[in-house]
Protein backbone atom coordinates (compact mmCIF):
# COMPACT_ATOMS: atom_id res chain seq x y z
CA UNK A 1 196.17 74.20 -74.31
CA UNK A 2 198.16 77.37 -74.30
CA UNK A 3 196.05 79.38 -76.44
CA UNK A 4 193.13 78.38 -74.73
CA UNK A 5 194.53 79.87 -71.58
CA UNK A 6 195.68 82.94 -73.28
CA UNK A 7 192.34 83.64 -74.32
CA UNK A 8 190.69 83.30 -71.29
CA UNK A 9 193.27 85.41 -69.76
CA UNK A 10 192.85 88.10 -71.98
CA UNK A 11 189.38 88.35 -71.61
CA UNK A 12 189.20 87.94 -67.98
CA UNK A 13 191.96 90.77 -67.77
CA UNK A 14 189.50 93.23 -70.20
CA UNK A 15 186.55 92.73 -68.11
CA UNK A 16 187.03 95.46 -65.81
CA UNK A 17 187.58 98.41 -68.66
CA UNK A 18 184.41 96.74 -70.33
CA UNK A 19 182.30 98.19 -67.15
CA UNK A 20 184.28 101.40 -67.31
CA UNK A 21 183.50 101.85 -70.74
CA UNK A 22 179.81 100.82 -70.72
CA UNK A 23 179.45 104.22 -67.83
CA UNK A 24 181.10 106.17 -70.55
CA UNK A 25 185.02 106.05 -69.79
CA UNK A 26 186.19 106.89 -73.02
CA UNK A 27 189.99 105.88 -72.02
CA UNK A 28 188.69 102.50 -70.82
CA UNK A 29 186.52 102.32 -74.22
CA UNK A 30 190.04 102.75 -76.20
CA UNK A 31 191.54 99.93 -74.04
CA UNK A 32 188.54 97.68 -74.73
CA UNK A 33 188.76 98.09 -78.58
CA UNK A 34 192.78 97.52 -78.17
CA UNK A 35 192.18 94.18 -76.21
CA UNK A 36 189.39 92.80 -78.22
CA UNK A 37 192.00 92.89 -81.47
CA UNK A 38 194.40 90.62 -79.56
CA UNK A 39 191.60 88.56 -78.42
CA UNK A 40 190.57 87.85 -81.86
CA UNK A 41 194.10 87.01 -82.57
CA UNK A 42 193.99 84.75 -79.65
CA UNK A 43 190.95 82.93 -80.40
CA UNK A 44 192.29 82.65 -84.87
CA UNK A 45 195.18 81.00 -82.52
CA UNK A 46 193.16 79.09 -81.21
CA UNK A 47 190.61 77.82 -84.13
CA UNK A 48 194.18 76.80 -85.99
CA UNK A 49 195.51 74.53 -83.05
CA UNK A 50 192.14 73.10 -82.72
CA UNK A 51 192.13 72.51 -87.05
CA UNK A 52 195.49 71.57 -86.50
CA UNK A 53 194.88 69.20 -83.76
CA UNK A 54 191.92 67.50 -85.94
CA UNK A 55 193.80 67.56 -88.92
CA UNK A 56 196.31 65.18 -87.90
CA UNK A 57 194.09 62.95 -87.15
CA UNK A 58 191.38 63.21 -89.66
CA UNK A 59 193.70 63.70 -93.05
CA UNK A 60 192.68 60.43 -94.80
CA UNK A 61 189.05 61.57 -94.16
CA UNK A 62 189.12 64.76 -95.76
CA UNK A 63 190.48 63.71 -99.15
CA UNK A 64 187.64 61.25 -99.93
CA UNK A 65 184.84 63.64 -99.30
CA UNK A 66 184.09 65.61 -102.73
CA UNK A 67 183.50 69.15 -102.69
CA UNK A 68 180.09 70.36 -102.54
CA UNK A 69 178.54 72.33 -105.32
CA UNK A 70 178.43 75.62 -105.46
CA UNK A 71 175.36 77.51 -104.43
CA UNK A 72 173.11 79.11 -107.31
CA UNK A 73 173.01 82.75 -107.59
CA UNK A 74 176.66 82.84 -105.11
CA UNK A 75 179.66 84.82 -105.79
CA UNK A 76 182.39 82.84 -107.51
């Protein structure tokens, strides 16, 4: 899956600047921070092509469950 690979590839490319940055390399901090945005892009990517994935098969499914209640004392 190509967003499964792009995920692993960003984080395996960070992982370097994450040791930098935990000795107190402020640059390598800044890079971090910078990465971890596009990994959290990568992995919403992700989530979607896996809902996606299930989705297609699973449609019928999801329209005969009801919706559960809402909790007491929630925000509507």
């Amino acid at each position: 899956m190509e967003a499964y690979d792009r995920l692993k590839k960003l984080v395996a490319e960070v992982e370097e600047d994450v040791k930098k940055a935990e000795g107190g390399n402020k640059a390598a901090g800044t890079r971090v921070r910078k990465v971890m945005q596009e990994i959290r892009q990568a992995a919403q990517d992700l989530r979607v092509a896996i809902l996606d994935a299930r989705g297609d098969e699973a449609a019928p499914d999801s329209a005969a469950k009801p919706a559960a209640p809402a909790k007491p004392g929630g925000k509507s």
